[in-house]
PDB file of N, CA and C in Angstrom:
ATOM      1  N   UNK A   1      58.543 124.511 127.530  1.00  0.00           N
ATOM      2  CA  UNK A   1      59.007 125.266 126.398  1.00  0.00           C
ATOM      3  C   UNK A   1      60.507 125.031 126.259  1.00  0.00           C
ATOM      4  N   UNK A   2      60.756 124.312 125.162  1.00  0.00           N
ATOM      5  CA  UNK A   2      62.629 124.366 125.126  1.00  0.00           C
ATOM      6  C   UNK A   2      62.984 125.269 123.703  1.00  0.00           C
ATOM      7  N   UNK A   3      64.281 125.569 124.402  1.00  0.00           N
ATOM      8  CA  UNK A   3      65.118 126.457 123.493  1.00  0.00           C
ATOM      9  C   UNK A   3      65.695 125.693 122.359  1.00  0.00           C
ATOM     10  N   UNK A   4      66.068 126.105 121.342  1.00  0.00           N
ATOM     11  CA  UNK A   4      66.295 125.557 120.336  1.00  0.00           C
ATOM     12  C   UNK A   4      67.911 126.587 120.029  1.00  0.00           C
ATOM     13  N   UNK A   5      68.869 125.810 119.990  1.00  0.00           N
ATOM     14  CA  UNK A   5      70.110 126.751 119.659  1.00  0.00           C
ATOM     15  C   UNK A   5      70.073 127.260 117.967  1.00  0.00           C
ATOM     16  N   UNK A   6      70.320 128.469 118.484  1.00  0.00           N
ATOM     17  CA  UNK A   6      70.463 129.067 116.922  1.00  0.00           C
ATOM     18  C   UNK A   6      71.732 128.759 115.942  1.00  0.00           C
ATOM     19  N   UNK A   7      73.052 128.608 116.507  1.00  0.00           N
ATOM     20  CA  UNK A   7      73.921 128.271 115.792  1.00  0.00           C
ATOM     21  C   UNK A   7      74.685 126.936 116.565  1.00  0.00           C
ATOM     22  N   UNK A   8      74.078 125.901 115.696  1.00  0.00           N
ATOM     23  CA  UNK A   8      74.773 124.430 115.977  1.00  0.00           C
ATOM     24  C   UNK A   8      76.252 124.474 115.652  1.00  0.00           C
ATOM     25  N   UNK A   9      76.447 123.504 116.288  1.00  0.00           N
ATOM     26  CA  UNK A   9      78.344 123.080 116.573  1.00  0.00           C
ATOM     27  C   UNK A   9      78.791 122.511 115.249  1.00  0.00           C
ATOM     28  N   UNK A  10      79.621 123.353 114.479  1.00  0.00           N
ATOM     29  CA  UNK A  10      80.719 122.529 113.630  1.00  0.00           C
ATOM     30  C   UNK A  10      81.046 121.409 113.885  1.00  0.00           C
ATOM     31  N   UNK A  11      80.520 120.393 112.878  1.00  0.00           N
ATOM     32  CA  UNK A  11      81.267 119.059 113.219  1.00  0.00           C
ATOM     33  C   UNK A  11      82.722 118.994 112.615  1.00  0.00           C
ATOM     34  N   UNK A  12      83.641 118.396 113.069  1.00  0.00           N
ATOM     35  CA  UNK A  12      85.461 118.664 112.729  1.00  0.00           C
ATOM     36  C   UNK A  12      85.679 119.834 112.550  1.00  0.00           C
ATOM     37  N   UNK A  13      86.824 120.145 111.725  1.00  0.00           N
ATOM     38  CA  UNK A  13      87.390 121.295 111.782  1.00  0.00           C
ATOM     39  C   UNK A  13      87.861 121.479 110.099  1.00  0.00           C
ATOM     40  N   UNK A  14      86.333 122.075 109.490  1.00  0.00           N
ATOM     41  CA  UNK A  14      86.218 122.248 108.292  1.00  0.00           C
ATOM     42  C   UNK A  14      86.070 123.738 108.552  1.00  0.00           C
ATOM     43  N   UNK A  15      87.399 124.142 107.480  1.00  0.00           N
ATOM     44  CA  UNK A  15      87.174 125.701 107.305  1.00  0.00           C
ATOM     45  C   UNK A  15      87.424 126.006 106.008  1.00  0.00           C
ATOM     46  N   UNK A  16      86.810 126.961 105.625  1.00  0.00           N
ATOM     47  CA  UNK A  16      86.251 127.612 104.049  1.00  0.00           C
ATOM     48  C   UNK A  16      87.524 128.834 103.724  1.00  0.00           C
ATOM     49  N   UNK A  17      88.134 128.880 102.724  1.00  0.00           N
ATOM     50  CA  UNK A  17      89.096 129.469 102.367  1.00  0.00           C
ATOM     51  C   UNK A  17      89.061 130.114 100.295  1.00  0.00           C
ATOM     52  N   UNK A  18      88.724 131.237 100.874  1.00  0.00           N
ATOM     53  CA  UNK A  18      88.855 132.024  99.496  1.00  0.00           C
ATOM     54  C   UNK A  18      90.029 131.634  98.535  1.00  0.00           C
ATOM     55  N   UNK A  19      91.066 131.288  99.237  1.00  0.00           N
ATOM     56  CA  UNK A  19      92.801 130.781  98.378  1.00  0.00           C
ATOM     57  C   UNK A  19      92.244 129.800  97.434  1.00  0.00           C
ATOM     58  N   UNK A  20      92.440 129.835  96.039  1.00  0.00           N
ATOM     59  CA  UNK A  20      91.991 128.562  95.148  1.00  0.00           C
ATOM     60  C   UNK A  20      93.335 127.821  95.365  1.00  0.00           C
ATOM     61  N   UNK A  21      94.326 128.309  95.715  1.00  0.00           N
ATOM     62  CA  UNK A  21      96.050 126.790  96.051  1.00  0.00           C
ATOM     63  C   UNK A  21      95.386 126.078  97.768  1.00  0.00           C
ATOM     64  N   UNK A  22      94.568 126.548  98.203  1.00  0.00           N
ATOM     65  CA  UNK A  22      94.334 126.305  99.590  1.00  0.00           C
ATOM     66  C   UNK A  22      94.035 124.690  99.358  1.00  0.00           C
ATOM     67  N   UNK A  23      95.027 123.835 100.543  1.00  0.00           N
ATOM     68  CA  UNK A  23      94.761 122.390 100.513  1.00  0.00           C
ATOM     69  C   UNK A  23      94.772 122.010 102.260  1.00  0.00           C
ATOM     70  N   UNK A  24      93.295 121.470 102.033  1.00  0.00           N
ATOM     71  CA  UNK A  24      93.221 121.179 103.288  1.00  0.00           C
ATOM     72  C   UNK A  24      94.164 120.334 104.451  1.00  0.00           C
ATOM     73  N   UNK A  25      94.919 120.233 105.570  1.00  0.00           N
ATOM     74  CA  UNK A  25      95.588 119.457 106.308  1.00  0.00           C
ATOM     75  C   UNK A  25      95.401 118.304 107.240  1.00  0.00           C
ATOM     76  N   UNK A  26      95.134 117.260 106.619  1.00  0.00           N
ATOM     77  CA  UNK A  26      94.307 116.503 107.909  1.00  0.00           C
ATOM     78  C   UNK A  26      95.483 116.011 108.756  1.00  0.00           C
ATOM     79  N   UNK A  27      95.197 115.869 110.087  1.00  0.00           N
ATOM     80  CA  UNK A  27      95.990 115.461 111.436  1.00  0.00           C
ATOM     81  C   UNK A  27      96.138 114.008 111.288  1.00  0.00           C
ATOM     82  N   UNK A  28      97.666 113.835 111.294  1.00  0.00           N
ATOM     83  CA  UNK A  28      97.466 112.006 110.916  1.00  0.00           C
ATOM     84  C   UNK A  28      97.563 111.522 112.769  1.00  0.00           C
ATOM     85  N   UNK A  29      96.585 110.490 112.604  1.00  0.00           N
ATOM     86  CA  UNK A  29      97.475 109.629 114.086  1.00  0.00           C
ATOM     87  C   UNK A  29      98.198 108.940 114.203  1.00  0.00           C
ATOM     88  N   UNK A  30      98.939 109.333 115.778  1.00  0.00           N
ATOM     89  CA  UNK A  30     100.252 108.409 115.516  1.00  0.00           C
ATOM     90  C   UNK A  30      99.820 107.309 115.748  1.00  0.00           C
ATOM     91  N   UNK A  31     100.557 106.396 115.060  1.00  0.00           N
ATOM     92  CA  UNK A  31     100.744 104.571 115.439  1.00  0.00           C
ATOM     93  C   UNK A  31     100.964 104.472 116.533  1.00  0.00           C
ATOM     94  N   UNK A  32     100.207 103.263 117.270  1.00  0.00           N
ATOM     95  CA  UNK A  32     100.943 102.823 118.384  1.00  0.00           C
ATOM     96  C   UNK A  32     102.254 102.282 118.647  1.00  0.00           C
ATOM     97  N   UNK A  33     103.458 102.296 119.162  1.00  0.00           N
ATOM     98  CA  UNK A  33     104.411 101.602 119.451  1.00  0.00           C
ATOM     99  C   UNK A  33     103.771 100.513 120.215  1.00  0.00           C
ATOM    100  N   UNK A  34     104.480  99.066 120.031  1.00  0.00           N
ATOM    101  CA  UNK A  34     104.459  97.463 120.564  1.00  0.00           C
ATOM    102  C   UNK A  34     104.606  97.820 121.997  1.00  0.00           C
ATOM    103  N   UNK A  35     103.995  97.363 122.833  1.00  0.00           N
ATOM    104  CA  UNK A  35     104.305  97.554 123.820  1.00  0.00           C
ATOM    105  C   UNK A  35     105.821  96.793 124.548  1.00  0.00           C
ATOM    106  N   UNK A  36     106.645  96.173 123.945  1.00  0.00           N
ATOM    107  CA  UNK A  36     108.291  95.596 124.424  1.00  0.00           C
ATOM    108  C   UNK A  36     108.285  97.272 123.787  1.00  0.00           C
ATOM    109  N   UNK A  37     108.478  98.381 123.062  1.00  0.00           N
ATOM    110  CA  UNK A  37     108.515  99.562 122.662  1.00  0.00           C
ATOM    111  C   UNK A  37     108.277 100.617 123.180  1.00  0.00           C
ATOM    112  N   UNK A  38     107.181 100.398 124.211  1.00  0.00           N
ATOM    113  CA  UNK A  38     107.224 101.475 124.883  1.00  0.00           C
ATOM    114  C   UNK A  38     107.682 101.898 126.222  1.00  0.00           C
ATOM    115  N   UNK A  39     107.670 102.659 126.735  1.00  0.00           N
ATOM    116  CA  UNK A  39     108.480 102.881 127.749  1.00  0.00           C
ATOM    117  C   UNK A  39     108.065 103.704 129.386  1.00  0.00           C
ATOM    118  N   UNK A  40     107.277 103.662 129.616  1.00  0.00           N
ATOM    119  CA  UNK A  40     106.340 104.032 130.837  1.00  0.00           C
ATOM    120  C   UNK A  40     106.879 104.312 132.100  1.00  0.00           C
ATOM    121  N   UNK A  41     106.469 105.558 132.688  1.00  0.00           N
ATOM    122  CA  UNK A  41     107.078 105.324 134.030  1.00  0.00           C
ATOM    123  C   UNK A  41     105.778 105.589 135.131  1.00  0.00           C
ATOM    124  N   UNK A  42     105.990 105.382 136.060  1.00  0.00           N
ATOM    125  CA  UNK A  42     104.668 105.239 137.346  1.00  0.00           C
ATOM    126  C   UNK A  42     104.705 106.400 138.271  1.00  0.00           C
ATOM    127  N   UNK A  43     104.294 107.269 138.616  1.00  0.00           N
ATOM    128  CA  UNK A  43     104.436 108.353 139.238  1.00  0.00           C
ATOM    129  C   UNK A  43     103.071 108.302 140.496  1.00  0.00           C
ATOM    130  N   UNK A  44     103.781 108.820 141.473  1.00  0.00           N
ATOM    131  CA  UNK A  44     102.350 108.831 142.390  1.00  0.00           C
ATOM    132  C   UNK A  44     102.570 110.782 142.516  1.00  0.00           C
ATOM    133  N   UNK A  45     101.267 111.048 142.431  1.00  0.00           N
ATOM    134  CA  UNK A  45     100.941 112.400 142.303  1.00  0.00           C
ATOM    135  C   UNK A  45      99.947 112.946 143.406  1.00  0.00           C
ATOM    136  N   UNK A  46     100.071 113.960 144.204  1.00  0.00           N
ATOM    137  CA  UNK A  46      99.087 114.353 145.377  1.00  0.00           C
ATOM    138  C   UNK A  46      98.533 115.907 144.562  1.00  0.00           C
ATOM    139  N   UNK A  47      99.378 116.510 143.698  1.00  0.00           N
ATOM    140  CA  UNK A  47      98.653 117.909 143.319  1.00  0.00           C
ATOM    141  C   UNK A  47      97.983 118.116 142.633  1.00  0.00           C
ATOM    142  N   UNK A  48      97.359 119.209 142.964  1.00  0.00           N
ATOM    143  CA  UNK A  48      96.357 119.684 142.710  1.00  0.00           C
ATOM    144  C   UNK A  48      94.881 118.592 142.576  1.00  0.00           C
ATOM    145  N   UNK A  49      94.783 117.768 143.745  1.00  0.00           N
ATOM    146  CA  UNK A  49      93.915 116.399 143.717  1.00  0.00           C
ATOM    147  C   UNK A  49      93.190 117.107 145.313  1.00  0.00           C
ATOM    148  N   UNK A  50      93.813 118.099 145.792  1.00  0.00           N
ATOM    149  CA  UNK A  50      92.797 117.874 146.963  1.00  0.00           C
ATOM    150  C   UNK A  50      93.634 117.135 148.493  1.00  0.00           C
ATOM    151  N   UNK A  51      94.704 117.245 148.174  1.00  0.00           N
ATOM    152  CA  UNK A  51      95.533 115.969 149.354  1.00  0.00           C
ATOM    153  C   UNK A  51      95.221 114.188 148.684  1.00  0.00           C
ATOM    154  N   UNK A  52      94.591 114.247 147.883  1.00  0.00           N
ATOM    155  CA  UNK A  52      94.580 113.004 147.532  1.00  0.00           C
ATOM    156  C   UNK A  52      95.679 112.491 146.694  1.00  0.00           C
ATOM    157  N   UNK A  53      95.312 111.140 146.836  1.00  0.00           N
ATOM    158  CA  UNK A  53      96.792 110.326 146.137  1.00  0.00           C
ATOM    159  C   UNK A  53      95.785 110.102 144.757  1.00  0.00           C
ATOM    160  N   UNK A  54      96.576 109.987 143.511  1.00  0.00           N
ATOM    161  CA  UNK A  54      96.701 109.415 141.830  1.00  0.00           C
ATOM    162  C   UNK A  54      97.788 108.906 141.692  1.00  0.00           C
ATOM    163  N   UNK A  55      98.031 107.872 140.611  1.00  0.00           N
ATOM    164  CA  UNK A  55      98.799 106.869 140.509  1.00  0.00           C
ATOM    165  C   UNK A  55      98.852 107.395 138.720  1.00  0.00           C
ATOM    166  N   UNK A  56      99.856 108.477 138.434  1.00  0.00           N
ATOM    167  CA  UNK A  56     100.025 108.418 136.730  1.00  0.00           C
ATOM    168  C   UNK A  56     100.805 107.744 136.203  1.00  0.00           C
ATOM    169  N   UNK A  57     100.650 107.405 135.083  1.00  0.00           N
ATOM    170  CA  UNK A  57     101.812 106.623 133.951  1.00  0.00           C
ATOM    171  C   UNK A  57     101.717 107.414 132.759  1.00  0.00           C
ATOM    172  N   UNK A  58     102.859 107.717 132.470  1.00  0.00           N
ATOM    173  CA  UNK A  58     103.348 108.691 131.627  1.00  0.00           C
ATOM    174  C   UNK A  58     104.002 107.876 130.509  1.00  0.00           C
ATOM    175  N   UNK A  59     104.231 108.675 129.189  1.00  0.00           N
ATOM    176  CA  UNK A  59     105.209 108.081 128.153  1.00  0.00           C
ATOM    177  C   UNK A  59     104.182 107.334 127.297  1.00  0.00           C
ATOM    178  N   UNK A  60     102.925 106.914 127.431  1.00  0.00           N
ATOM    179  CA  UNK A  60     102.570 106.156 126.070  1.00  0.00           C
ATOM    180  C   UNK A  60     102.563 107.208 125.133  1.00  0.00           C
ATOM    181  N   UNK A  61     103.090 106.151 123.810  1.00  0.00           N
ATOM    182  CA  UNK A  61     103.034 106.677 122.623  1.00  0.00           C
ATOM    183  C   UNK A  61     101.949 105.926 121.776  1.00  0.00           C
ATOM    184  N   UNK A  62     100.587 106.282 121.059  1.00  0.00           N
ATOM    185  CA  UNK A  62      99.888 106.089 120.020  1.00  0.00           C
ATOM    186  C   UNK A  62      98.742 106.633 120.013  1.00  0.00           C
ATOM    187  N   UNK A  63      97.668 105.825 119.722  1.00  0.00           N
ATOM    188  CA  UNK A  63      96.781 107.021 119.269  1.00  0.00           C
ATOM    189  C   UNK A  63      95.817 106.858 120.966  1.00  0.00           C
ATOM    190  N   UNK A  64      94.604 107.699 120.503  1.00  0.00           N
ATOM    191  CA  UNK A  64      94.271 108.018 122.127  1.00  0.00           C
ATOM    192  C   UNK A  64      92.904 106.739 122.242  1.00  0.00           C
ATOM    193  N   UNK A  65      92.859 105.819 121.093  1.00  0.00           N
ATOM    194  CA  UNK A  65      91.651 104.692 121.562  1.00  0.00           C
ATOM    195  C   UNK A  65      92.507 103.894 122.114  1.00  0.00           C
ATOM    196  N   UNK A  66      93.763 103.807 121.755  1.00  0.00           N
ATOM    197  CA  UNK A  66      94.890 102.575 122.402  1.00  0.00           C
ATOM    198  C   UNK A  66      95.236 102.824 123.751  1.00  0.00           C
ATOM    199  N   UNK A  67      94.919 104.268 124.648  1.00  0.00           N
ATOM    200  CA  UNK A  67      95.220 104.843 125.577  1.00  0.00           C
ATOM    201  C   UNK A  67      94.522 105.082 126.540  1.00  0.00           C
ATOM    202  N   UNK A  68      93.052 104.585 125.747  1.00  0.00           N
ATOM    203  CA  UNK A  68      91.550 104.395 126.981  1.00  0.00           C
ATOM    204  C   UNK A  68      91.311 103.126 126.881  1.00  0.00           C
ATOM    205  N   UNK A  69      92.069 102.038 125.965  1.00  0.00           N
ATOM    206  CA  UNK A  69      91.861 100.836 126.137  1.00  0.00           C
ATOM    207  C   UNK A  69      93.025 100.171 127.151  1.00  0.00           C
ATOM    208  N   UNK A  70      94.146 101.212 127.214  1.00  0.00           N
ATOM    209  CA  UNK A  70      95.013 100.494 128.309  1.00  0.00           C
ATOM    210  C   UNK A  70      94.573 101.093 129.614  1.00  0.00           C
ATOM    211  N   UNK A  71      94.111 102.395 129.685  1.00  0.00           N
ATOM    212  CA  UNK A  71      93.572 103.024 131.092  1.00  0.00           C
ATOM    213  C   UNK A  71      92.689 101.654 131.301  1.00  0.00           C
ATOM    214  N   UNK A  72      91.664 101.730 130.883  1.00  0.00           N
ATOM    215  CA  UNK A  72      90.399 100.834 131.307  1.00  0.00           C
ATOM    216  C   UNK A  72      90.539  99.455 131.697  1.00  0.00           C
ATOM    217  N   UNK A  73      91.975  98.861 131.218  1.00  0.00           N
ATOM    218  CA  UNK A  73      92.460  97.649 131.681  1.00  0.00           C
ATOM    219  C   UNK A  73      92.313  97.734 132.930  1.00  0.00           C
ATOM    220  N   UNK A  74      93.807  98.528 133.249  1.00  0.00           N
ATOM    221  CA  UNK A  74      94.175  99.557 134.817  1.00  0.00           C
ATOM    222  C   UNK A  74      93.249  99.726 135.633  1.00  0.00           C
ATOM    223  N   UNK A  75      92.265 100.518 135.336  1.00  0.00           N
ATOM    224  CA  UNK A  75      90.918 100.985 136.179  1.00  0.00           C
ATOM    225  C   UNK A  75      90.365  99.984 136.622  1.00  0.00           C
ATOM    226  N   UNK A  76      90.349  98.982 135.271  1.00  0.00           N
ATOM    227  CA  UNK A  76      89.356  97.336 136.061  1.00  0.00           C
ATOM    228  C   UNK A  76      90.063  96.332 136.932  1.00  0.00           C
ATOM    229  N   UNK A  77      91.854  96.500 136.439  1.00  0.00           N
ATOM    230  CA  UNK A  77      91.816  95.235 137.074  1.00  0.00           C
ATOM    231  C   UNK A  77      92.453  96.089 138.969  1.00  0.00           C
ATOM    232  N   UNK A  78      92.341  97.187 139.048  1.00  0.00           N
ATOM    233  CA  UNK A  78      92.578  97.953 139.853  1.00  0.00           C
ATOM    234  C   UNK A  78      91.261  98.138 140.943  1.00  0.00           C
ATOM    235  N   UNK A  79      90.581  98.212 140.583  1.00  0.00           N
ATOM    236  CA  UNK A  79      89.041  98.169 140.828  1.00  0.00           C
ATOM    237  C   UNK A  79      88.666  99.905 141.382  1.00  0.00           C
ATOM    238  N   UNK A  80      89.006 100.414 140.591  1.00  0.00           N
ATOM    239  CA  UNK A  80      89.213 102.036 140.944  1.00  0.00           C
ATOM    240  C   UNK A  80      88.645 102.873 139.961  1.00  0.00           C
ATOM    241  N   UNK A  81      88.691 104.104 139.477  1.00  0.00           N
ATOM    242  CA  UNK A  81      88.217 104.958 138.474  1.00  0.00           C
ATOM    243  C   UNK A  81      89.171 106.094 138.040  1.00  0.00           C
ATOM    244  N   UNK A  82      89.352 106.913 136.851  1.00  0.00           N
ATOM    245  CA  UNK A  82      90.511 107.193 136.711  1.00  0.00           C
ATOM    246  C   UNK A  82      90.198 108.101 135.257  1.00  0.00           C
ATOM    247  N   UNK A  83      91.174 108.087 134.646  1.00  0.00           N
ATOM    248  CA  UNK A  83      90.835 109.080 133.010  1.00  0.00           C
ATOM    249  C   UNK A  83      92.328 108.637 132.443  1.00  0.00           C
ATOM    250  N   UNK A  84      92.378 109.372 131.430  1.00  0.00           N
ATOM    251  CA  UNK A  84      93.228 109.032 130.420  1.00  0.00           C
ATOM    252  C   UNK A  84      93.075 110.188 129.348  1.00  0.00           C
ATOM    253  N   UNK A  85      93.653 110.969 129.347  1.00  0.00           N
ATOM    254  CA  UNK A  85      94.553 111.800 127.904  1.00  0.00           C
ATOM    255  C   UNK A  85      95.633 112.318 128.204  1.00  0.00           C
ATOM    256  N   UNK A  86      96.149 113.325 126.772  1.00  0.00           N
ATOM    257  CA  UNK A  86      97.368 113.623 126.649  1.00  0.00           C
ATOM    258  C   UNK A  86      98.640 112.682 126.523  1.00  0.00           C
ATOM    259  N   UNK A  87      98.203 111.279 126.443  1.00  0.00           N
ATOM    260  CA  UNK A  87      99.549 110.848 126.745  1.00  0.00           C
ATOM    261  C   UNK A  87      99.852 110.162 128.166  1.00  0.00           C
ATOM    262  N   UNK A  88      98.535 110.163 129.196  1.00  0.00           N
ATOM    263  CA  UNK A  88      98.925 109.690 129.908  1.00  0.00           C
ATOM    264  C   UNK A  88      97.548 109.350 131.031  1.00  0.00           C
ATOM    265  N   UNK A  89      97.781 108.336 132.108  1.00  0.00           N
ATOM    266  CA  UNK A  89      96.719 107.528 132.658  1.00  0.00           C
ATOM    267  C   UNK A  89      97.056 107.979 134.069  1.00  0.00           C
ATOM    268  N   UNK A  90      95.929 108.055 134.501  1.00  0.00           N
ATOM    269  CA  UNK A  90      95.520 108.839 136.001  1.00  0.00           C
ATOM    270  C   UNK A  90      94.789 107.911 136.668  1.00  0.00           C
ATOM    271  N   UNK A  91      94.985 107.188 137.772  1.00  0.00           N
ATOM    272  CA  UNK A  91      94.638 106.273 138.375  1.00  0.00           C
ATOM    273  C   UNK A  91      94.223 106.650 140.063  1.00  0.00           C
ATOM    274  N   UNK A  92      92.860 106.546 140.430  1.00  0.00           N
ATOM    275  CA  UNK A  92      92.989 107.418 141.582  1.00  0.00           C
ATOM    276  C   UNK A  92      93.244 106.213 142.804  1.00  0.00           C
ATOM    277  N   UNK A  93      94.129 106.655 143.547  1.00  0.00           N
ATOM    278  CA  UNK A  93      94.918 106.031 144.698  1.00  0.00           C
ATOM    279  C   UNK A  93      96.251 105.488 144.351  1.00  0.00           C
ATOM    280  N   UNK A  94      96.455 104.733 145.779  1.00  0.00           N
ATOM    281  CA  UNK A  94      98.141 104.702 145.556  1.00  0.00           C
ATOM    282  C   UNK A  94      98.536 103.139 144.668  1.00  0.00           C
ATOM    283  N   UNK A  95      98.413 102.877 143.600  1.00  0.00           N
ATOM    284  CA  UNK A  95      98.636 101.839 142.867  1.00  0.00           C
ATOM    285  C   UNK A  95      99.766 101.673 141.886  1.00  0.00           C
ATOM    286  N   UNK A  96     101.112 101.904 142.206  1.00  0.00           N
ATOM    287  CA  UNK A  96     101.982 102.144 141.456  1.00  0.00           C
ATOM    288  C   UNK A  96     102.732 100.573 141.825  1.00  0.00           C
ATOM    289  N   UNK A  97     102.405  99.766 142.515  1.00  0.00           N
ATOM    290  CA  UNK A  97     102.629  98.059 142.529  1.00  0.00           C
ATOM    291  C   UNK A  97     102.042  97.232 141.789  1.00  0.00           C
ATOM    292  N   UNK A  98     100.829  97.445 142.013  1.00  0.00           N
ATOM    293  CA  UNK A  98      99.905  97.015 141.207  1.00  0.00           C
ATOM    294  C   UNK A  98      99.617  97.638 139.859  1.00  0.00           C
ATOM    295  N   UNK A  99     100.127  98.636 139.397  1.00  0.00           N
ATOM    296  CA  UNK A  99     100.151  99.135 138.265  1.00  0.00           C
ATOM    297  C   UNK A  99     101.325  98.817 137.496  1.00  0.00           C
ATOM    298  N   UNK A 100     102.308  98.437 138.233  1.00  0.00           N
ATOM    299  CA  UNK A 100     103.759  98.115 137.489  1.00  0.00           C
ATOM    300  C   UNK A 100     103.817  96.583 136.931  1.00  0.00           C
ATOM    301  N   UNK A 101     103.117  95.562 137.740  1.00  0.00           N
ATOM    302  CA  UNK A 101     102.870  94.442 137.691  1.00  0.00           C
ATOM    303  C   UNK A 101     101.740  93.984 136.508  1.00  0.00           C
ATOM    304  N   UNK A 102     100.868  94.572 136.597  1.00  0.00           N
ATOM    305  CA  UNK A 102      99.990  94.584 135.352  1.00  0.00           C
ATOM    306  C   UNK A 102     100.330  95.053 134.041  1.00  0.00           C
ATOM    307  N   UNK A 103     101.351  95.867 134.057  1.00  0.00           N
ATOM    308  CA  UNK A 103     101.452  96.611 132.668  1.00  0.00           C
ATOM    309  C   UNK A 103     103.022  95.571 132.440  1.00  0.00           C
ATOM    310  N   UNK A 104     103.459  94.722 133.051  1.00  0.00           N
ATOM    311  CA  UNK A 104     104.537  94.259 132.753  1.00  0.00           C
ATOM    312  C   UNK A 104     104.332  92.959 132.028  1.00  0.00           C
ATOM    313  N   UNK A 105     102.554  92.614 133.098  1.00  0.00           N
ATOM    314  CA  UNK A 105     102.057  91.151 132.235  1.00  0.00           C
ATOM    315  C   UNK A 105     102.023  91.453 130.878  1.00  0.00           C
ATOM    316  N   UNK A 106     101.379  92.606 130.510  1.00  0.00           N
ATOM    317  CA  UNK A 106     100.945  92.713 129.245  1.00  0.00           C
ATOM    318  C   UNK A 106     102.246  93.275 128.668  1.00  0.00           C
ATOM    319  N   UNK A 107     103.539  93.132 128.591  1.00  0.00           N
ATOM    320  CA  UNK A 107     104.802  93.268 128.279  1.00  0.00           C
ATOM    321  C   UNK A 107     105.041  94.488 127.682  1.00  0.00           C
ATOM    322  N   UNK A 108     104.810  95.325 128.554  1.00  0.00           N
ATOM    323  CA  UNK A 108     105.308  96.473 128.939  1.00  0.00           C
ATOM    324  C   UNK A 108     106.803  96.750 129.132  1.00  0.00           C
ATOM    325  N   UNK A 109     107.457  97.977 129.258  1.00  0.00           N
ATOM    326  CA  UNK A 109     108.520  98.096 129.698  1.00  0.00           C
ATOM    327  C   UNK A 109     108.190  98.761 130.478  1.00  0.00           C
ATOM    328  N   UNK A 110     108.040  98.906 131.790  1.00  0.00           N
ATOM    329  CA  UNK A 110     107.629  99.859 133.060  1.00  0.00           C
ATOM    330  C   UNK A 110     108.073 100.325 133.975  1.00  0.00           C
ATOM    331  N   UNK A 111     108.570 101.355 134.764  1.00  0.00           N
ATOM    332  CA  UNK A 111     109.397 101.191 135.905  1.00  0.00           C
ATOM    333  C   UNK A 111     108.607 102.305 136.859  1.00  0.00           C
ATOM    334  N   UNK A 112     108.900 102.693 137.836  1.00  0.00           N
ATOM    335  CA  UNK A 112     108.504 103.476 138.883  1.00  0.00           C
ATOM    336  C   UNK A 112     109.652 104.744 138.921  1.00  0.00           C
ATOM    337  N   UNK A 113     108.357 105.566 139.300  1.00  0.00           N
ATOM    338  CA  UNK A 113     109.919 106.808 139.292  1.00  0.00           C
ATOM    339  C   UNK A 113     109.567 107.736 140.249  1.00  0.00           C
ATOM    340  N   UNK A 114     110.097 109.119 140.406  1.00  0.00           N
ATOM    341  CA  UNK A 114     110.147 109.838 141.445  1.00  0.00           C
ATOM    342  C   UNK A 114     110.264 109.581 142.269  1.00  0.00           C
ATOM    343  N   UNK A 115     109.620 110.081 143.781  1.00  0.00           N
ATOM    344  CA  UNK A 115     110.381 109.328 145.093  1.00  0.00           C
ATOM    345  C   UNK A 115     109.116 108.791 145.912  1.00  0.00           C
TER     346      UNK A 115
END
């Protein structure tokens, strides 16, 4: 016997407004910056992971398919598993050599930071 949900999920974020001046706002995405443009830094991160090591890169700017297509580079040529939003790529283990080196082939501006 399966349940059947009574009230299905809004697809986007269409809302109904009595105002006849009411004009809807759509969210533009940002452009990607060139990558000689962007500006990245490499962070190795232990919190809130458990004692484990992540390898983030912070600072991309564009939209978020350009940001799971550069994670997924990372992840593969890393041979590891990892995520990507907000702005930034989570790489699990300590790969901030190998992460600096790869994102530089693909002409990056990259550097390493914290300690």
């Amino acid at each position: 016997m399966s349940k059947k949900k009574k009230n299905k999920a809004i697809i986007g974020d269409i809302m109904y407004s009595t105002n006849p001046d009411f004009e809807y706002e759509f969210e533009q995405e940002t452009e990607t910056l060139a990558p000689a443009d962007q500006d990245l830094r490499i962070w190795l991160d232990r919190k809130h992971r458990g004692g484990k090591q992540a390898t983030l890169i912070k600072g991309f700017i564009g939209s978020d398919a350009d940001l799971k297509d550069l994670a997924k580079i990372l992840k593969t040529k890393c041979g590891v598993g990892g995520s990507s939003k907000d702005g930034e790529i989570i790489i699990q283990g300590d790969f901030r050599d190998k992460a600096l080196d790869i994102l530089k082939g693909l002409g990056y501006k990259a550097k390493k930071a914290g300690a």
